[in-house]
Protein backbone atom coordinates (compact mmCIF):
# COMPACT_ATOMS: atom_id res chain seq x y z
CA UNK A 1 20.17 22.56 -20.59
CA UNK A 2 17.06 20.09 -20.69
CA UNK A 3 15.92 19.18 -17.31
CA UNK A 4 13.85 15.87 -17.73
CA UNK A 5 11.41 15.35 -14.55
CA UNK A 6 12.35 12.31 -11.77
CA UNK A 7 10.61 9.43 -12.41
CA UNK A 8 10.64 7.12 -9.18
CA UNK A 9 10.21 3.84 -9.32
CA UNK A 10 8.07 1.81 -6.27
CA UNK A 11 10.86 0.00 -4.26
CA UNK A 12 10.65 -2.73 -1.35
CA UNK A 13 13.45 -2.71 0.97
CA UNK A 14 13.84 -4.64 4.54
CA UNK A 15 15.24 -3.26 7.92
CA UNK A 16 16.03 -7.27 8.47
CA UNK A 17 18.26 -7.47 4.99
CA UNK A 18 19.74 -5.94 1.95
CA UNK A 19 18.77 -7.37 -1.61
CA UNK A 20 20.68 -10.36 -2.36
CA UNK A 21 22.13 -10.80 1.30
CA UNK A 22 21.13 -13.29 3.63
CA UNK A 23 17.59 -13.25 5.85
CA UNK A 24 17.99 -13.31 8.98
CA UNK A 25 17.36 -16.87 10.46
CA UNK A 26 14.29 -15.52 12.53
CA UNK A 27 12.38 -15.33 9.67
CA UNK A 28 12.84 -18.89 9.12
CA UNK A 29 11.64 -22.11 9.95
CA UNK A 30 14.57 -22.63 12.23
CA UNK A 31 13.48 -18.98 13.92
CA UNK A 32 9.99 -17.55 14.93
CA UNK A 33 9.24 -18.25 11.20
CA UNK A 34 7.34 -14.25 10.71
CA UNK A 35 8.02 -12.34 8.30
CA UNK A 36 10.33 -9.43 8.12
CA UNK A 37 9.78 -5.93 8.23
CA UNK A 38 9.24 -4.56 5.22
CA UNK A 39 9.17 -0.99 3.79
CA UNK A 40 7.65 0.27 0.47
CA UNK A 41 7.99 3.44 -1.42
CA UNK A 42 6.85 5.33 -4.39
CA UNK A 43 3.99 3.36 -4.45
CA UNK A 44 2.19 4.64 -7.86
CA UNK A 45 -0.28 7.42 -6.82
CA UNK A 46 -2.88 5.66 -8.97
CA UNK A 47 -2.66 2.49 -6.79
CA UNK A 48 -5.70 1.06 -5.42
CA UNK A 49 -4.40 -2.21 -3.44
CA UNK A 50 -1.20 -3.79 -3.68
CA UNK A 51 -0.01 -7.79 -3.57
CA UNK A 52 2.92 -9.59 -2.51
CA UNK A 53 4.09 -13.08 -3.30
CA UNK A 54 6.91 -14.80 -2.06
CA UNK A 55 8.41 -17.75 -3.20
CA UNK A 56 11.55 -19.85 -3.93
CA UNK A 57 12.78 -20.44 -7.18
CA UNK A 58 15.76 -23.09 -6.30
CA UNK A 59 13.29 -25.53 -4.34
CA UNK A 60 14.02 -29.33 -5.78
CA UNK A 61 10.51 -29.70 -6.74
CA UNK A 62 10.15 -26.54 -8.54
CA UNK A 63 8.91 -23.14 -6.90
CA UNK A 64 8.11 -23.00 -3.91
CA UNK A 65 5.57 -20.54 -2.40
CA UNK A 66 6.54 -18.85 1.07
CA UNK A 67 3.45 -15.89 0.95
CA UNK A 68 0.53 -14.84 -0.65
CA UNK A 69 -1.01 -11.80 0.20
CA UNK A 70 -3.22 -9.04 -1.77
CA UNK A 71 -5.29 -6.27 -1.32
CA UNK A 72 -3.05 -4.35 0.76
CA UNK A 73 -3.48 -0.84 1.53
CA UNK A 74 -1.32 1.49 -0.85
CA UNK A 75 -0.56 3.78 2.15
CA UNK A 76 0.63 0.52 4.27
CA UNK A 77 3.95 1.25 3.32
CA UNK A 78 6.09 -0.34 6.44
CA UNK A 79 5.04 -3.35 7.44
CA UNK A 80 6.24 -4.88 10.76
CA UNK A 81 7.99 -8.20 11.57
CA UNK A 82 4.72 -10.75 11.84
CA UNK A 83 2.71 -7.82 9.91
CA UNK A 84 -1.25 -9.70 9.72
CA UNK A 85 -2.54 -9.30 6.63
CA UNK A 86 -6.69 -10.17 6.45
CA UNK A 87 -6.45 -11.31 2.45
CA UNK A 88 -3.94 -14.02 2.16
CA UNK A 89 -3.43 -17.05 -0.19
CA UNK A 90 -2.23 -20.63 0.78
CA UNK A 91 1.52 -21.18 0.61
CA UNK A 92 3.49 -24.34 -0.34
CA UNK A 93 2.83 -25.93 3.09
CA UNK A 94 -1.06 -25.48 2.11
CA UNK A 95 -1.56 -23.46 4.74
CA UNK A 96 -2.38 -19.54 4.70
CA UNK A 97 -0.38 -17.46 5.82
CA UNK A 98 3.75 -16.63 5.94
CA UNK A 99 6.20 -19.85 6.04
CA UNK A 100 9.57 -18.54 6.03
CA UNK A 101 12.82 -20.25 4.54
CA UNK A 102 13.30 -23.76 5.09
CA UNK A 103 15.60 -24.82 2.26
CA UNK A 104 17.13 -28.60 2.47
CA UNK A 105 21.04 -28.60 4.03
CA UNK A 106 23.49 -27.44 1.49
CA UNK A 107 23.35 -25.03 -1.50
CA UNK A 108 21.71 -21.11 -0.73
CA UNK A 109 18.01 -20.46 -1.66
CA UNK A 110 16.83 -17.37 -3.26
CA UNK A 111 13.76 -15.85 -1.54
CA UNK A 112 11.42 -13.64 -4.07
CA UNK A 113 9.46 -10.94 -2.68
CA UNK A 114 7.91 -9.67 -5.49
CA UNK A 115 5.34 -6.39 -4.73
CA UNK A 116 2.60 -5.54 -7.06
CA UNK A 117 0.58 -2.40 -7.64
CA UNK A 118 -2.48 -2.45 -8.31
CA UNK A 119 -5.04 -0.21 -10.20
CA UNK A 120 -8.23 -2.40 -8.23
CA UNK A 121 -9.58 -4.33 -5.44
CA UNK A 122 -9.24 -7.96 -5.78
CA UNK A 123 -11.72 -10.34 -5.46
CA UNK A 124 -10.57 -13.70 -4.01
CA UNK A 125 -11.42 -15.84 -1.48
CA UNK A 126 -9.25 -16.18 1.48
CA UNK A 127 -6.71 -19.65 0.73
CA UNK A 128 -6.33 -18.40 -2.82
CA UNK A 129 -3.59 -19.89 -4.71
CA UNK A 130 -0.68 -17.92 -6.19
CA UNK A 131 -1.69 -18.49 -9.61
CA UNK A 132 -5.47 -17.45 -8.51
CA UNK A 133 -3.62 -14.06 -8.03
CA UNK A 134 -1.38 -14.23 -10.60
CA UNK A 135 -4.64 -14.57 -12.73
CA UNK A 136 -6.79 -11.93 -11.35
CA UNK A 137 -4.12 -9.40 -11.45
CA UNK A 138 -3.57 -9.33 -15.20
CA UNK A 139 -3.95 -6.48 -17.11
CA UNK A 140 -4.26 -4.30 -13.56
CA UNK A 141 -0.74 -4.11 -13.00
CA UNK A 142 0.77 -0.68 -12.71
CA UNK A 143 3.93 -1.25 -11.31
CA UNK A 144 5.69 -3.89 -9.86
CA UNK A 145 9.24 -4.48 -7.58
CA UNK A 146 11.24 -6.89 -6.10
CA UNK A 147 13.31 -7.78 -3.06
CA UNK A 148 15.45 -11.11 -3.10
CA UNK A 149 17.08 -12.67 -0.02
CA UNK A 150 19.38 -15.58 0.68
CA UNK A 151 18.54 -18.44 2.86
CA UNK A 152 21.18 -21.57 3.33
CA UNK A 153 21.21 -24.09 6.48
């Protein structure tokens, strides 16, 4: 018998939802609009920062952006419900910061959290865009995970 050694894979999870169930409307605009509590782990041991983006794929104009957020400690791995972050990016609203679900009346939206480690330290400005991050973290990507919930009003 061959024993092959575990290889783990970084995961995001939420006390607030399962993957592909519904977010809780708190974390909406139609709630206290934070952001849920989120947990991380086997975070790459490598990992120097990680980054998180948000967004919403099924917006009528295109994707919408929800979060930006990067340089996050690799040992931050349970974030709390309204979790400040100091390094975050404008979202869709052009604002910085979290802006939870908000989809127009009728069909579900699916909410991307997509978690990035990182083998460096970013340097943006605070009010970067999504694709500023996007940009600066290519080629430093070491692992990466997602988390998708379901928002309909």
């Amino acid at each position: 018998m061959i024993l092959l050694p575990l290889v783990l894979f970084m995961q995001l999870t939420s006390s607030a939802f399962s993957d592909g169930e519904s977010i809780p409307s708190a974390y909406s605009c139609e709630g206290k609009n934070i952001s849920p509590p989120l947990s991380i782990v086997d975070v790459p041991q490598q990992a120097k920062t990680l980054a998180l983006i948000m967004d919403d794929p099924d917006a009528p104009k295109g994707t919408f952006v929800h979060w930006v957020v990067w340089n996050i400690s690799p040992k931050a791995i349970n974030w709390s419900e309204g979790q400040p972050f100091v390094d975050q990016g404008v979202n869709g609203m052009n604002k910085q910061g979290y802006f939870g679900p908000c989809p127009p009346p009728g069909a579900p939206h699916h909410y991307h959290f997509k978690l990035y480690a990182l083998d460096t330290t970013l340097s943006l400005k605070k009010g970067a865009t999504k694709q500023q991050l996007l940009d600066a973290m290519e080629d430093h990507i070491l692992e990466e995970t997602s988390l998708v919930g379901i928002y309909k009003r």
